[in-house]
PDB file of N, CA and C in Angstrom:
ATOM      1  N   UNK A   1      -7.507  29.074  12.908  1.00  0.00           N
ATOM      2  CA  UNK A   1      -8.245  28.764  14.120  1.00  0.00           C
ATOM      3  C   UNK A   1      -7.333  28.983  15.323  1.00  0.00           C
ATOM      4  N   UNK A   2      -8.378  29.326  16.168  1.00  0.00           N
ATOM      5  CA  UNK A   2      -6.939  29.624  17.321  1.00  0.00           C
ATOM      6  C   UNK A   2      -6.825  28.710  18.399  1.00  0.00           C
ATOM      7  N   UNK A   3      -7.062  27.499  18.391  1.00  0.00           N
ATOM      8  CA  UNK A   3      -7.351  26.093  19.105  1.00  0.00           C
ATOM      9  C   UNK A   3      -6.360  25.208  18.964  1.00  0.00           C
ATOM     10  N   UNK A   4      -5.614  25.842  17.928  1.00  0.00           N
ATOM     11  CA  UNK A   4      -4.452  25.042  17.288  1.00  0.00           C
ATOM     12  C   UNK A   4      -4.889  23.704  16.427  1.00  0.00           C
ATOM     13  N   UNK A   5      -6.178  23.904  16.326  1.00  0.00           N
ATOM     14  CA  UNK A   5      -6.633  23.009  14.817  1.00  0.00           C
ATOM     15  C   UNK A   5      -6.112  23.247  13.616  1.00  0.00           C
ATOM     16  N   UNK A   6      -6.090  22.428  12.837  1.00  0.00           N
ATOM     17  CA  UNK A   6      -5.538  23.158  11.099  1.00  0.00           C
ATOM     18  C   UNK A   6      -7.357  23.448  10.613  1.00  0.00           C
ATOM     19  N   UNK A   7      -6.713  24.687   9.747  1.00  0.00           N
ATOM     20  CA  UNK A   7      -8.382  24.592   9.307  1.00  0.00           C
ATOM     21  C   UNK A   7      -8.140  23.793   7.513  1.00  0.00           C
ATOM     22  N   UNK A   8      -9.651  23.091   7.925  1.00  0.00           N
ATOM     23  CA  UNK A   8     -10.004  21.961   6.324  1.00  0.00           C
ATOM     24  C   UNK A   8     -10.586  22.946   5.496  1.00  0.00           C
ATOM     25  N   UNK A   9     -10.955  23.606   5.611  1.00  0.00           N
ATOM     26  CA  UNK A   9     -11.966  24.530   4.678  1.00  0.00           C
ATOM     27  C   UNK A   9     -11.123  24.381   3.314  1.00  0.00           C
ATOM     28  N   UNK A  10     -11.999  23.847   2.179  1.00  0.00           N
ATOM     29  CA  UNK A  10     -11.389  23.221   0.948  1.00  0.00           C
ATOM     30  C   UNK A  10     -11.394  22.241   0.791  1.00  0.00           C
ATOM     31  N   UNK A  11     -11.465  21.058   1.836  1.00  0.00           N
ATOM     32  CA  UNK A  11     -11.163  19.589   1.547  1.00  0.00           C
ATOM     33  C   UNK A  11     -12.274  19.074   2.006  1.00  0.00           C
ATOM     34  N   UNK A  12     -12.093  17.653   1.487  1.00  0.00           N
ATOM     35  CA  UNK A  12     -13.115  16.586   1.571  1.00  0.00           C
ATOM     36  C   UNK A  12     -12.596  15.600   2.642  1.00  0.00           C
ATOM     37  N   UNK A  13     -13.523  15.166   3.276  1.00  0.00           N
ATOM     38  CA  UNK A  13     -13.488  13.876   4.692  1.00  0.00           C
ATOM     39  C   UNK A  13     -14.467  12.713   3.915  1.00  0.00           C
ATOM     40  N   UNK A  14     -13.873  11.986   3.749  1.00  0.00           N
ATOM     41  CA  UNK A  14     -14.426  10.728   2.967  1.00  0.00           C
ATOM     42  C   UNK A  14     -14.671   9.714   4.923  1.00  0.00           C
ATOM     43  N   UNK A  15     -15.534   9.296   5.305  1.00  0.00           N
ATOM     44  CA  UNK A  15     -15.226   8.346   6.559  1.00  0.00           C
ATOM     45  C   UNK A  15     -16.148   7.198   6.169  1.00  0.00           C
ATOM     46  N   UNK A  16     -15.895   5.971   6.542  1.00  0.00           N
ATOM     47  CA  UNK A  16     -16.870   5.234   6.016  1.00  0.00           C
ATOM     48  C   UNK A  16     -17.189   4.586   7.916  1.00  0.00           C
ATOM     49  N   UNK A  17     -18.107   3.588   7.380  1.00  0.00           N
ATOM     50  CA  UNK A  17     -19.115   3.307   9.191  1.00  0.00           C
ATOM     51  C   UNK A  17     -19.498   4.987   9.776  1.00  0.00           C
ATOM     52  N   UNK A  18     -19.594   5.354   9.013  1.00  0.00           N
ATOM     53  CA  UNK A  18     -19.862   6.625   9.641  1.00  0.00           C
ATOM     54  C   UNK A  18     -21.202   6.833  10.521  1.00  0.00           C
ATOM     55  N   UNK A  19     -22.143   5.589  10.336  1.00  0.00           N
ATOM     56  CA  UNK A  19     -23.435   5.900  11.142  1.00  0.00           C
ATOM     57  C   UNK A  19     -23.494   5.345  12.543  1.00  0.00           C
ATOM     58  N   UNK A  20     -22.105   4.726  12.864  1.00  0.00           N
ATOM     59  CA  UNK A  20     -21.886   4.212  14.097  1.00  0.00           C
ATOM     60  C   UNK A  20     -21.589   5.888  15.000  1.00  0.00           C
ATOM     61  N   UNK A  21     -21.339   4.948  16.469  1.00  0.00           N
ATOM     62  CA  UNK A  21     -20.656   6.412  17.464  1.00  0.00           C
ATOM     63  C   UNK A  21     -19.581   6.659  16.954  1.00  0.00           C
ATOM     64  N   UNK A  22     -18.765   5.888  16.953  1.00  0.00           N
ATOM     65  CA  UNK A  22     -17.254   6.288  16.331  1.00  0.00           C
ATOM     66  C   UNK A  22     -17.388   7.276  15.364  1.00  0.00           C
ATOM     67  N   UNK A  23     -18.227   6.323  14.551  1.00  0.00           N
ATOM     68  CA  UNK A  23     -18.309   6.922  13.064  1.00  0.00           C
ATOM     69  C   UNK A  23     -18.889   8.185  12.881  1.00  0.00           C
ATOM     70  N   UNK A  24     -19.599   8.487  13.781  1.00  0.00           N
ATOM     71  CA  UNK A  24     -20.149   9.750  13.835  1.00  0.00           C
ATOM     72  C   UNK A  24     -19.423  11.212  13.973  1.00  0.00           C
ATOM     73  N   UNK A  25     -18.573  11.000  15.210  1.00  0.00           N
ATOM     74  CA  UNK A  25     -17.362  11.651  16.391  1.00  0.00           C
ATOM     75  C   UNK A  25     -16.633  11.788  14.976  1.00  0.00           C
ATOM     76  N   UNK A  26     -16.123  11.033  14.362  1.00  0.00           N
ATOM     77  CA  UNK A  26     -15.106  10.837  13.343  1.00  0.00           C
ATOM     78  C   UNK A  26     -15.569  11.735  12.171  1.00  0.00           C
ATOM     79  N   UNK A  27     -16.740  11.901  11.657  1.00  0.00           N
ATOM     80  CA  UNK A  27     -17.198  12.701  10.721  1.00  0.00           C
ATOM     81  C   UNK A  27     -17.657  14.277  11.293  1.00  0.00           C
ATOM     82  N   UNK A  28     -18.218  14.189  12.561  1.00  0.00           N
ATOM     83  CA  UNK A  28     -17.772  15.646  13.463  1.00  0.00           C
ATOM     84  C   UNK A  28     -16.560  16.437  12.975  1.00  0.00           C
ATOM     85  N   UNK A  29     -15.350  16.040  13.036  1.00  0.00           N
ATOM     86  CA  UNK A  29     -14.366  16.416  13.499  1.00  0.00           C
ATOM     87  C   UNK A  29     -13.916  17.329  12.531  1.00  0.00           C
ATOM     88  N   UNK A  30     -13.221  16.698  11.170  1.00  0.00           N
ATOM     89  CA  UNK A  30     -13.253  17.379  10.179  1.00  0.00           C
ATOM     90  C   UNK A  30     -14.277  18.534   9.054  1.00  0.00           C
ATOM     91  N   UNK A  31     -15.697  18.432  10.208  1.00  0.00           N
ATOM     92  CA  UNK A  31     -16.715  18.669   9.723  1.00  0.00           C
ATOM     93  C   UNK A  31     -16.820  20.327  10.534  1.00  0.00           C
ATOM     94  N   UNK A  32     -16.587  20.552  11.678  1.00  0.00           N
ATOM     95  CA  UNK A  32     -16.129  21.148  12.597  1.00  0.00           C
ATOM     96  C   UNK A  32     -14.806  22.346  12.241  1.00  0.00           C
ATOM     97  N   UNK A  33     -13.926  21.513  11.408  1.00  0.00           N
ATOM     98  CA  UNK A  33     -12.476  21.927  10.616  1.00  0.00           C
ATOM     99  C   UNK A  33     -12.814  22.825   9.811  1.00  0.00           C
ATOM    100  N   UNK A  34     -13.980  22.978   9.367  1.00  0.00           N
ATOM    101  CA  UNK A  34     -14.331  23.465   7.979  1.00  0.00           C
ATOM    102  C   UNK A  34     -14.361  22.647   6.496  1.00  0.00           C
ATOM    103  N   UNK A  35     -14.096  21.058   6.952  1.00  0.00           N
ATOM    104  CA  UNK A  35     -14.143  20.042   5.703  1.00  0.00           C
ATOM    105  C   UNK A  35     -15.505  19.743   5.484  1.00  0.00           C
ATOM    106  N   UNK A  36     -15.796  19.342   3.721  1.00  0.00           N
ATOM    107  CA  UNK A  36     -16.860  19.109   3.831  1.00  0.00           C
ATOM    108  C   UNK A  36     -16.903  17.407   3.986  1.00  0.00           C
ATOM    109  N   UNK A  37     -17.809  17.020   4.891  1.00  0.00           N
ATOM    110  CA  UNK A  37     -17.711  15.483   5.309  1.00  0.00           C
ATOM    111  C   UNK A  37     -18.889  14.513   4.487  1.00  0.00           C
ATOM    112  N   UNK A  38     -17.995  13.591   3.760  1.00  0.00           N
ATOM    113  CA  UNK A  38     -19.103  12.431   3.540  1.00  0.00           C
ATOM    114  C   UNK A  38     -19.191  11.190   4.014  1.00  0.00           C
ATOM    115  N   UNK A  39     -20.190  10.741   4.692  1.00  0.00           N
ATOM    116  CA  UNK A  39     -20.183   9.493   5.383  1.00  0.00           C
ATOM    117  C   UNK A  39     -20.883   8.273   4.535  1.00  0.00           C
ATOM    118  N   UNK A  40     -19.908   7.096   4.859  1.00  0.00           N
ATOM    119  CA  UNK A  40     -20.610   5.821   4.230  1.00  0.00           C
ATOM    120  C   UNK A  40     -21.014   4.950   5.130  1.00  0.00           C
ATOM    121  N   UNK A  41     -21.774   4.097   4.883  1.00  0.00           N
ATOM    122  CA  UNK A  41     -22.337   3.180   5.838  1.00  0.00           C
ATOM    123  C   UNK A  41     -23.204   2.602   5.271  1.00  0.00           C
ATOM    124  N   UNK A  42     -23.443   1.173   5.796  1.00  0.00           N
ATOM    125  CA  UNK A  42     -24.440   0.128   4.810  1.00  0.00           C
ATOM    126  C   UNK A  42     -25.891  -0.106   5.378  1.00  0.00           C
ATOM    127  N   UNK A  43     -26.115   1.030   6.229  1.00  0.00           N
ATOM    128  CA  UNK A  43     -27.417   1.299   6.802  1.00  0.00           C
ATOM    129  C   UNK A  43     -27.741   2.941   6.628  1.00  0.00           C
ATOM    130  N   UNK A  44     -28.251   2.281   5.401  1.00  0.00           N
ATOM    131  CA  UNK A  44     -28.779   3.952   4.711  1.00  0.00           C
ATOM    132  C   UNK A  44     -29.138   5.267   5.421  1.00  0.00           C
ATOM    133  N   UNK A  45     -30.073   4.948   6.105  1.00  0.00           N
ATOM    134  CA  UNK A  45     -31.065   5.374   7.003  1.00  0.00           C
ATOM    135  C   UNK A  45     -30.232   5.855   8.183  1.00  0.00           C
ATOM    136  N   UNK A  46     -29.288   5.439   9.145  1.00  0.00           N
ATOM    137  CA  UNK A  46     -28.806   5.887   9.882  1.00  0.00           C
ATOM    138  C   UNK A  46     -27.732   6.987   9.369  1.00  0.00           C
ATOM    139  N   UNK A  47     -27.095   6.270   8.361  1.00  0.00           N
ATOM    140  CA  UNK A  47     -26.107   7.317   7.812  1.00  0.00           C
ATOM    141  C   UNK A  47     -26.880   8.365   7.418  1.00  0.00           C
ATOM    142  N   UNK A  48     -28.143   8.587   7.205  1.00  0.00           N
ATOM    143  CA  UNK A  48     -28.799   9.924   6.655  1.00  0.00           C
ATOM    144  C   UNK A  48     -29.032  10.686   8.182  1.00  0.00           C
ATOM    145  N   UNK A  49     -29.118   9.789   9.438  1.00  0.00           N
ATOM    146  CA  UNK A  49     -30.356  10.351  10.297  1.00  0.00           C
ATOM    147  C   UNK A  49     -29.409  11.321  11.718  1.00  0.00           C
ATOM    148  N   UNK A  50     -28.460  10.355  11.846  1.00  0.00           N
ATOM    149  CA  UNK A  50     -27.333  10.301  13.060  1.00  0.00           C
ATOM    150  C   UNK A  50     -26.482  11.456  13.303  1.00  0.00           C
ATOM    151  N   UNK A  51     -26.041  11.677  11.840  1.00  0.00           N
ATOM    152  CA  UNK A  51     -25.342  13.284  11.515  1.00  0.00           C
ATOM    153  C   UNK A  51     -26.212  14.231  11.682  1.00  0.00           C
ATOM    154  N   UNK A  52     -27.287  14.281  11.006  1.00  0.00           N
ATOM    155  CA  UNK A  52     -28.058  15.666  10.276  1.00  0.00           C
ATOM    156  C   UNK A  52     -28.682  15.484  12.192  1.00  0.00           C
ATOM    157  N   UNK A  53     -29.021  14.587  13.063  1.00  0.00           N
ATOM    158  CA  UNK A  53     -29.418  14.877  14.594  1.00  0.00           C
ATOM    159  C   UNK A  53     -28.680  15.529  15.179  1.00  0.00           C
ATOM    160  N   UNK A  54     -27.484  15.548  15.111  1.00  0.00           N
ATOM    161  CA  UNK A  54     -25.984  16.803  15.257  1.00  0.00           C
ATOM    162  C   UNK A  54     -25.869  17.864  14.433  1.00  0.00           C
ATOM    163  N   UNK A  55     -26.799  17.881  14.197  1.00  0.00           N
ATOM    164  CA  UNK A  55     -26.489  19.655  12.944  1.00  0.00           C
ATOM    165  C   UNK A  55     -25.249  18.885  12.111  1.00  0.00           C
ATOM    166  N   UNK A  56     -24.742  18.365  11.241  1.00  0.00           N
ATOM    167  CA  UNK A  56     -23.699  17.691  10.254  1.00  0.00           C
ATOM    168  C   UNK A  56     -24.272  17.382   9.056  1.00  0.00           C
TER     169      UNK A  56
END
C-alpha cells in the first residue's frame, strides 16, 4: 500500500464491542488493510446491521 499502511491481506481481526462507534471504526480499519474482520458484541442485531451499513 502506498499510505504507509501494512497490508493484512491473510489475517484475521478478531474485535469484540464491535457494534458500538468505537467498535465499528476499530473493525473498519483492519478491514480496509485487507484483513478479514470479525466482530463480537452482545447485541446481535447491531453487530449484524452497523458494519454491513458501511459496506464491512
Amino acid at each position: 500500500m502506498s499510505n504507509g499502511t501494512q497490508s493484512l491481506a491473510g489475517k484475521v481481526a478478531v474485535v469484540t464491542g464491535g457494534a458500538g462507534g468505537i467498535g465499528v471504526a476499530t473493525v473498519e480499519a483492519p478491514a480496509v488493510a485487507g484483513a478479514q474482520a470479525v466482530l463480537a458484541d452482545d447485541t446481535a442485531k447491531a453487530a449484524a446491521e452497523k458494519p454491513a451499513a458501511q459496506g464491512l
